[in-house]
Each structure stands twice: as structure tokens, then as C-alpha cells.
N, C-alpha and C. Protein backbone atom coordinates (compact mmCIF):
# COMPACT_ATOMS: atom_id res chain seq x y z
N UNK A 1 0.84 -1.19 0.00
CA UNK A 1 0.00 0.00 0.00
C UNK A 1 0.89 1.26 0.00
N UNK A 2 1.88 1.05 1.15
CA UNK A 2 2.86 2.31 0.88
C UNK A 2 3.63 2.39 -0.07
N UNK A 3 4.21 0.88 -0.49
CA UNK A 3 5.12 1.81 -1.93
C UNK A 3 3.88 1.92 -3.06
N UNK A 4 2.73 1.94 -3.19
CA UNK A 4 1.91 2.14 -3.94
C UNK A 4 1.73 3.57 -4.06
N UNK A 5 1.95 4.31 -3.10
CA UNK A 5 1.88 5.63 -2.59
C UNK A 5 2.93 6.56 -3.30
N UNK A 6 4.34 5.98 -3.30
CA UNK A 6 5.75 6.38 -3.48
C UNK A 6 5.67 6.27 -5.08
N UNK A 7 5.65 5.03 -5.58
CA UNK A 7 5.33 4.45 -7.09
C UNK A 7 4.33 5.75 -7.94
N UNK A 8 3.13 6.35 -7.13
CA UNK A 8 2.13 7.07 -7.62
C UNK A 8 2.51 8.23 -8.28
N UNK A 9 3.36 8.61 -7.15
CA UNK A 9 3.66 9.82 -6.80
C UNK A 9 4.86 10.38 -7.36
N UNK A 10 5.81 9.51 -7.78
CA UNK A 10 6.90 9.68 -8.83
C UNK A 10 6.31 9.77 -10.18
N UNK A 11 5.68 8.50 -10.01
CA UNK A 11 5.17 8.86 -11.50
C UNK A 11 4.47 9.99 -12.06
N UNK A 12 3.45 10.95 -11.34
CA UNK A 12 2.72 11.69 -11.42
C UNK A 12 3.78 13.20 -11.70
N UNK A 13 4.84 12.73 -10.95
CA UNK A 13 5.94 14.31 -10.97
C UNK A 13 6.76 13.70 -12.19
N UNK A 14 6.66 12.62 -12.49
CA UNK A 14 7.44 12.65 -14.14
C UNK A 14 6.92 12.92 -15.21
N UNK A 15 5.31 13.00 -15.03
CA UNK A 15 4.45 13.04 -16.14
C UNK A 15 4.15 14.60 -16.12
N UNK A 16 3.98 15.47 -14.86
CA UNK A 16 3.95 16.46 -14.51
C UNK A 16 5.20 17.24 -15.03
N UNK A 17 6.04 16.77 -15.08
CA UNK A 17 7.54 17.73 -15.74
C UNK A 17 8.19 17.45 -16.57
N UNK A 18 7.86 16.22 -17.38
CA UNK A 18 7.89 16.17 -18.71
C UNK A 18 7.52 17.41 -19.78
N UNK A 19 8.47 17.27 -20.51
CA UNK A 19 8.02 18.68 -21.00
C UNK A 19 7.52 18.30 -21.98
N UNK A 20 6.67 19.65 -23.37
CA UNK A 20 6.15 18.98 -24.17
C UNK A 20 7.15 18.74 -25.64
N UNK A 21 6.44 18.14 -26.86
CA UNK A 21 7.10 17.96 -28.05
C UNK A 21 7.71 19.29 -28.06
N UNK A 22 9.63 19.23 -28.59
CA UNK A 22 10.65 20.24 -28.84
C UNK A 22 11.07 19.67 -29.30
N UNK A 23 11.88 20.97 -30.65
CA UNK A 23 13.01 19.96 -31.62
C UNK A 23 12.55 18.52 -31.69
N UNK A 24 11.40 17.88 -31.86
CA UNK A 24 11.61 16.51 -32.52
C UNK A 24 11.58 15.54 -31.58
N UNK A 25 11.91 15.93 -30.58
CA UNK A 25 12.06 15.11 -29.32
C UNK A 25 10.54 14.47 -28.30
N UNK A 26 10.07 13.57 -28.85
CA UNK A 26 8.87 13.17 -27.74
C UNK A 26 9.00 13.10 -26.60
N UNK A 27 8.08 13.72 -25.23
CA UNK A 27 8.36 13.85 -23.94
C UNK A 27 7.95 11.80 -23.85
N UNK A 28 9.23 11.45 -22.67
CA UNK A 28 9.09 9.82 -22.30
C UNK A 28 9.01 9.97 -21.05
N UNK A 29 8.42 8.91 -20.66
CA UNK A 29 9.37 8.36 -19.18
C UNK A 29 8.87 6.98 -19.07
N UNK A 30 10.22 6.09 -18.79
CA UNK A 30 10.36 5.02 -18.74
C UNK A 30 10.53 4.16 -17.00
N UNK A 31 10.52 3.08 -17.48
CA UNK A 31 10.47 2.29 -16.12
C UNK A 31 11.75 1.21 -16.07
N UNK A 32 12.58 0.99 -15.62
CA UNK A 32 13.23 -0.24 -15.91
C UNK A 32 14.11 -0.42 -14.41
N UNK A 33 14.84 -1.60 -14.65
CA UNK A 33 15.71 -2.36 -13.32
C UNK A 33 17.04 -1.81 -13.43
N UNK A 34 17.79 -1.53 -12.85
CA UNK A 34 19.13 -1.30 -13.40
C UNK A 34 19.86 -1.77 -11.84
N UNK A 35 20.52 -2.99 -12.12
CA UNK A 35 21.31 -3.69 -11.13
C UNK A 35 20.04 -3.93 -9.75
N UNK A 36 20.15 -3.26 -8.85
CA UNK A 36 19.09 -3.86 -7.66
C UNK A 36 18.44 -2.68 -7.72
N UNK A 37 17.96 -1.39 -8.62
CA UNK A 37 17.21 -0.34 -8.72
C UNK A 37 16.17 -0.16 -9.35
N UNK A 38 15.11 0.18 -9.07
CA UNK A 38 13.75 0.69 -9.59
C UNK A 38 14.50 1.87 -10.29
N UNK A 39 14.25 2.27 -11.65
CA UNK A 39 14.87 3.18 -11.99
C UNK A 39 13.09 3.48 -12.62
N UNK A 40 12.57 5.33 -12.15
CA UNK A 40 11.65 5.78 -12.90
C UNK A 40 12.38 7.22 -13.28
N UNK A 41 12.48 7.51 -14.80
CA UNK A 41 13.45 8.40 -15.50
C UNK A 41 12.31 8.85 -16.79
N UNK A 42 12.86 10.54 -16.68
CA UNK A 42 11.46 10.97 -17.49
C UNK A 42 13.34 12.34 -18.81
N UNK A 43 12.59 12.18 -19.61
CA UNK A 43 13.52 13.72 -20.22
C UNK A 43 12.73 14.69 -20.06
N UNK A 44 12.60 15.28 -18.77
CA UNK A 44 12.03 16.67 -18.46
C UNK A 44 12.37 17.43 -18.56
N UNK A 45 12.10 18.50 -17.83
CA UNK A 45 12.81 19.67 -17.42
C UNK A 45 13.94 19.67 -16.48
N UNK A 46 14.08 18.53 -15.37
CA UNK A 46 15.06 18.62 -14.81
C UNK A 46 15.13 19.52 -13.42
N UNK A 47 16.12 19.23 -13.09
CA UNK A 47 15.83 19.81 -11.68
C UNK A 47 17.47 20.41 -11.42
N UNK A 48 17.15 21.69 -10.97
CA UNK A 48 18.91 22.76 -10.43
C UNK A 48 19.52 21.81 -9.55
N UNK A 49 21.03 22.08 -9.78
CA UNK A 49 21.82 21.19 -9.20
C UNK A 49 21.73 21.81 -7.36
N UNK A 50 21.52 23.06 -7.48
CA UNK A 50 21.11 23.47 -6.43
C UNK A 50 20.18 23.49 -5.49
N UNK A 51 19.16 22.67 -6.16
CA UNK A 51 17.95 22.54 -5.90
C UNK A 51 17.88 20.97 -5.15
N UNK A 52 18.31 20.33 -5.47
CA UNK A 52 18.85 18.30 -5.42
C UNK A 52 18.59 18.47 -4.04
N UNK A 53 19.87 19.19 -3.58
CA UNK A 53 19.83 18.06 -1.84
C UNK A 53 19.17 18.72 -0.80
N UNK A 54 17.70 19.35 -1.45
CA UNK A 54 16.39 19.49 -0.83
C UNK A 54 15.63 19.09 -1.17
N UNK A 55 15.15 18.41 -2.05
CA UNK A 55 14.24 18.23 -2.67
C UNK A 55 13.05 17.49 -2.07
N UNK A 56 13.93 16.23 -0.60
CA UNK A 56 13.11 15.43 -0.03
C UNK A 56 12.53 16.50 0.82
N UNK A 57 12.69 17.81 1.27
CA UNK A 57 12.75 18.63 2.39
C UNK A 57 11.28 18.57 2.49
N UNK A 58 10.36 18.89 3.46
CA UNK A 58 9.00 18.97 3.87
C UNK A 58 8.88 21.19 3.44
N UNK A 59 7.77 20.49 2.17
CA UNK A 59 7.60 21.95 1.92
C UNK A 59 8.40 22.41 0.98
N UNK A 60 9.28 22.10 0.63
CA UNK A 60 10.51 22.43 -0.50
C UNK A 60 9.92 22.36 -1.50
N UNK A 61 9.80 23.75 -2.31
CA UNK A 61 9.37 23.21 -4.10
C UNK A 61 10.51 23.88 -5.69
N UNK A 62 11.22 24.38 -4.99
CA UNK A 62 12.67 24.51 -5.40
C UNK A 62 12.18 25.55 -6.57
N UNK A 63 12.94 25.92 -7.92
CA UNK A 63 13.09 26.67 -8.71
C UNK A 63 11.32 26.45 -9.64
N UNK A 64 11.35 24.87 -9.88
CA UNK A 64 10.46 24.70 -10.92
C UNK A 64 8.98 24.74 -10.07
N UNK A 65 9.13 24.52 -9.23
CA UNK A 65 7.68 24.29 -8.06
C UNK A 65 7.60 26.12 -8.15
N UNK A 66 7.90 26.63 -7.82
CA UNK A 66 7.72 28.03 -8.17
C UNK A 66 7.01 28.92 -9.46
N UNK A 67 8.29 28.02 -10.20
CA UNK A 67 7.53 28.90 -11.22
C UNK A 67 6.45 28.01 -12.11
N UNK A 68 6.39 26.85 -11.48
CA UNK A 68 4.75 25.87 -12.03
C UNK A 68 3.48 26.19 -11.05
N UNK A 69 3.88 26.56 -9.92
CA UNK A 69 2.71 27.06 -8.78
C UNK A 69 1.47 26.10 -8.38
N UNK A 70 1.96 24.56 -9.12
CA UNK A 70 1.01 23.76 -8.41
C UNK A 70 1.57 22.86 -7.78
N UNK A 71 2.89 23.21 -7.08
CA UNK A 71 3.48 22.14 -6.31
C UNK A 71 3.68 23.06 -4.96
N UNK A 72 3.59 21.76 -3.94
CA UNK A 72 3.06 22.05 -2.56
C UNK A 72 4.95 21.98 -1.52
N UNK A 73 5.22 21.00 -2.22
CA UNK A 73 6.54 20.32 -1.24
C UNK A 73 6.33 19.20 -0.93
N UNK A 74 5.55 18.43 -0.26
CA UNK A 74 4.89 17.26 0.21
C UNK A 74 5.40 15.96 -0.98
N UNK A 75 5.02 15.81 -1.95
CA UNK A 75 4.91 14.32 -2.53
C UNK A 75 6.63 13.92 -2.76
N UNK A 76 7.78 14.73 -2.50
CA UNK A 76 8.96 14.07 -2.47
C UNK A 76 9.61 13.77 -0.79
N UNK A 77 8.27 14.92 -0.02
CA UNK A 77 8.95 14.13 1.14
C UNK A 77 8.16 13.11 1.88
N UNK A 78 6.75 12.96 1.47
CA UNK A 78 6.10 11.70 1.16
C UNK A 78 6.99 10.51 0.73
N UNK A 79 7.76 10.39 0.00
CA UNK A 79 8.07 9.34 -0.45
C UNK A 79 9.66 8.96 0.04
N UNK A 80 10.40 10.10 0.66
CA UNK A 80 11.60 9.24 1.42
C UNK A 80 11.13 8.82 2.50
N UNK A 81 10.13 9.94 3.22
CA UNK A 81 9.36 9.00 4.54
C UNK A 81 9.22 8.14 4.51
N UNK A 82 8.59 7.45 3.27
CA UNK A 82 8.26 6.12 3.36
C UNK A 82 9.20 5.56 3.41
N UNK A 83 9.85 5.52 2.17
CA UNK A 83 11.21 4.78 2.15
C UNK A 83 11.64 4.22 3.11
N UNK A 84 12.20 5.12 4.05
CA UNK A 84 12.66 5.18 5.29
C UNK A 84 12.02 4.57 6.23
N UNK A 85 11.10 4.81 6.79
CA UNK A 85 10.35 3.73 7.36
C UNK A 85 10.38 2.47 7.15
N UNK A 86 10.41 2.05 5.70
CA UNK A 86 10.22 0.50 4.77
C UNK A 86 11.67 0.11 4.88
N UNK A 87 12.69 0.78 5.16
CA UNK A 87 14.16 0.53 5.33
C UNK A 87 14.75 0.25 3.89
N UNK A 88 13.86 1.40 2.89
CA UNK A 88 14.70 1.38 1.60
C UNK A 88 15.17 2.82 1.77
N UNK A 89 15.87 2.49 0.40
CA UNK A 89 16.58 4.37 -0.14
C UNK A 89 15.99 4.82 -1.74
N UNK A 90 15.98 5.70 -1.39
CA UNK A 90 15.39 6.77 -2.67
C UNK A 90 16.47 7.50 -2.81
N UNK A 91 16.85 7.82 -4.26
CA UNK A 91 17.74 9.05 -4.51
C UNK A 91 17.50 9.23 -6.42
N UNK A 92 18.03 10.65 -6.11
CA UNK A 92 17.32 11.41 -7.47
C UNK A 92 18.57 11.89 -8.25
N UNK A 93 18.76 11.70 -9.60
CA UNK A 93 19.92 12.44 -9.91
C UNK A 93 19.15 12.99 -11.33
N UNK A 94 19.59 14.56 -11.87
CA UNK A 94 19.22 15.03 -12.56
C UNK A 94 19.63 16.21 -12.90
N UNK A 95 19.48 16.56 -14.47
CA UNK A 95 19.90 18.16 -15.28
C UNK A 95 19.25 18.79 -15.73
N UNK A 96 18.97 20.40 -15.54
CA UNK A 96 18.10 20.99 -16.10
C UNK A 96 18.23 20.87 -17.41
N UNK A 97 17.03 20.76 -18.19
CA UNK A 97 16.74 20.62 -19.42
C UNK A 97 17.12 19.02 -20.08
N UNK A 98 17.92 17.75 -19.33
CA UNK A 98 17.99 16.44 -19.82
C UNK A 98 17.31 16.06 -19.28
N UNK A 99 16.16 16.01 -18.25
CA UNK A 99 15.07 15.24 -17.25
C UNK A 99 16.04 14.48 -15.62
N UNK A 100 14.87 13.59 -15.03
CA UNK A 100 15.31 13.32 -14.35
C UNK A 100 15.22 12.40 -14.10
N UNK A 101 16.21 11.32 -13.27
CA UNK A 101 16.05 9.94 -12.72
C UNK A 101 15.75 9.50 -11.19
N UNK A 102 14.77 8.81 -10.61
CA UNK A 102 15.27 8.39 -9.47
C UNK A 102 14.91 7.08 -9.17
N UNK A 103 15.28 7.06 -8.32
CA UNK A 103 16.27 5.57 -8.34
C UNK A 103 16.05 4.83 -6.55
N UNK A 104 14.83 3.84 -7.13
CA UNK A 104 14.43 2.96 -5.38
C UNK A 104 15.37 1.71 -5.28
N UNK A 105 15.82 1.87 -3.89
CA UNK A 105 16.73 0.28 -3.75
C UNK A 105 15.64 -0.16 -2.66
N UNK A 106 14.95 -1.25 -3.16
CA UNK A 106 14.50 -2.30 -1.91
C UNK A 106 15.04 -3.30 -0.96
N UNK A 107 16.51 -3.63 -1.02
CA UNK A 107 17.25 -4.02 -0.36
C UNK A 107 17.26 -3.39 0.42
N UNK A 108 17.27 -4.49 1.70
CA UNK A 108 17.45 -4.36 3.15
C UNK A 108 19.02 -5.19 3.75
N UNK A 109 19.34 -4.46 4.65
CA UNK A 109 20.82 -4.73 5.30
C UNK A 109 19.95 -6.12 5.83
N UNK A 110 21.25 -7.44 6.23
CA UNK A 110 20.66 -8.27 6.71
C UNK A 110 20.51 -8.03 8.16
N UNK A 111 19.63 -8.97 8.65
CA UNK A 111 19.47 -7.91 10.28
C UNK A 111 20.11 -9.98 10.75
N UNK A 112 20.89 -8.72 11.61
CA UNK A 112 21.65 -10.03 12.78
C UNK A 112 21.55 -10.57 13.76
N UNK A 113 21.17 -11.43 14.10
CA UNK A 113 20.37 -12.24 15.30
C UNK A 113 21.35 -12.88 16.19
N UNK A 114 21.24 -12.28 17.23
CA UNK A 114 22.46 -12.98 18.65
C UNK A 114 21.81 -13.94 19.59
């Protein structure tokens, strides 16, 4: 139910910042595995390098949340919460104007029993 929540909610901000047809280029976003990663990756707009290591912040809507005015802050820190709780990791890497990737590990450390 919760990563149903996380899953939603990425997707909705990739489809949301996807930009539209330019130069030739169709707006995508794809889904795939890459080694032990959920990889969901869109060619958006992208996100300031300055902007990154807030992004999970409660309330944070950085450069593009601004100037789109329908973002709150909430649905990226919705979703490390979860994470975190579920004892996964979320992380986002991305360029303005090449889109963006992020990237769920569901691996869990093994837990050690004495």
C-alpha cells in the first residue's frame, strides 16, 4: 500500500515535468531495473543542481515548483518517509533541461540475530 503511494507519486511528478514535443524530441518516461534499482526516469525539465539536496525537504518546491505554482513540497517528502520507514533508499539524480532519474533500492541490510 505504501510503496503504492511512493510508485504514484513519482510517477505523477514525471508526467507532470515532462516537457512537451521540442526539436523533434517526444516527452518519455520510462520504467526499468538497473542492477538492484527501480529506476523511474522521465527527459524533463530537470531539476537545479542546487535545488537536489532538498528536494526530499517537507515543503521544498525549489526553482520549478515556483515557477509551475502547483506544487506544494509534500509528494517528495512523502516518499523518502516512506522509504525510510520501509528501510529502503530513494535518490534522485538530474539536469536541467535532460530530465530526471530516481532511483528505489529495496534491499534491506541483513538484520543479525544474537
Amino acid at each position: 500500500k505504501w510503496l503504492l503511494l511512493v510508485l504514484e507519486q513519482l510517477l505523477s511528478n514525471a508526467l507532470k515535468y515532462t516537457r512537451t514535443e521540442e526539436n523533434g524530441e517526444k516527452p518519455s518516461v520510462s520504467i526499468y531495473m538497473e542492477k538492484e534499482e527501480l529506476v523511474i526516469e522521465d527527459n524533463g525539465i530537470g531539476i537545479y543542481p542546487e535545488d537536489l539536496p532538498r528536494v526530499f525537504e517537507k515543503g521544498f518546491t525549489g526553482y520549478n515548483g515556483r515557477r509551475d505554482k502547483k506544487s506544494t513540497g509534500i509528494g517528495l517528502y512523502l516518499c523518502k518517509s516512506v522509504m525510510d520507514k520501509l528501510k529502503h533508499t530513494v535518490r534522485i539524480e538530474s539536469s536541467p533541461g535532460k530530465g530526471t532519474r530516481v532511483l528505489l533500492n529495496f534491499c534491506r541490510s541483513r538484520l543479525h540475530v544474537e
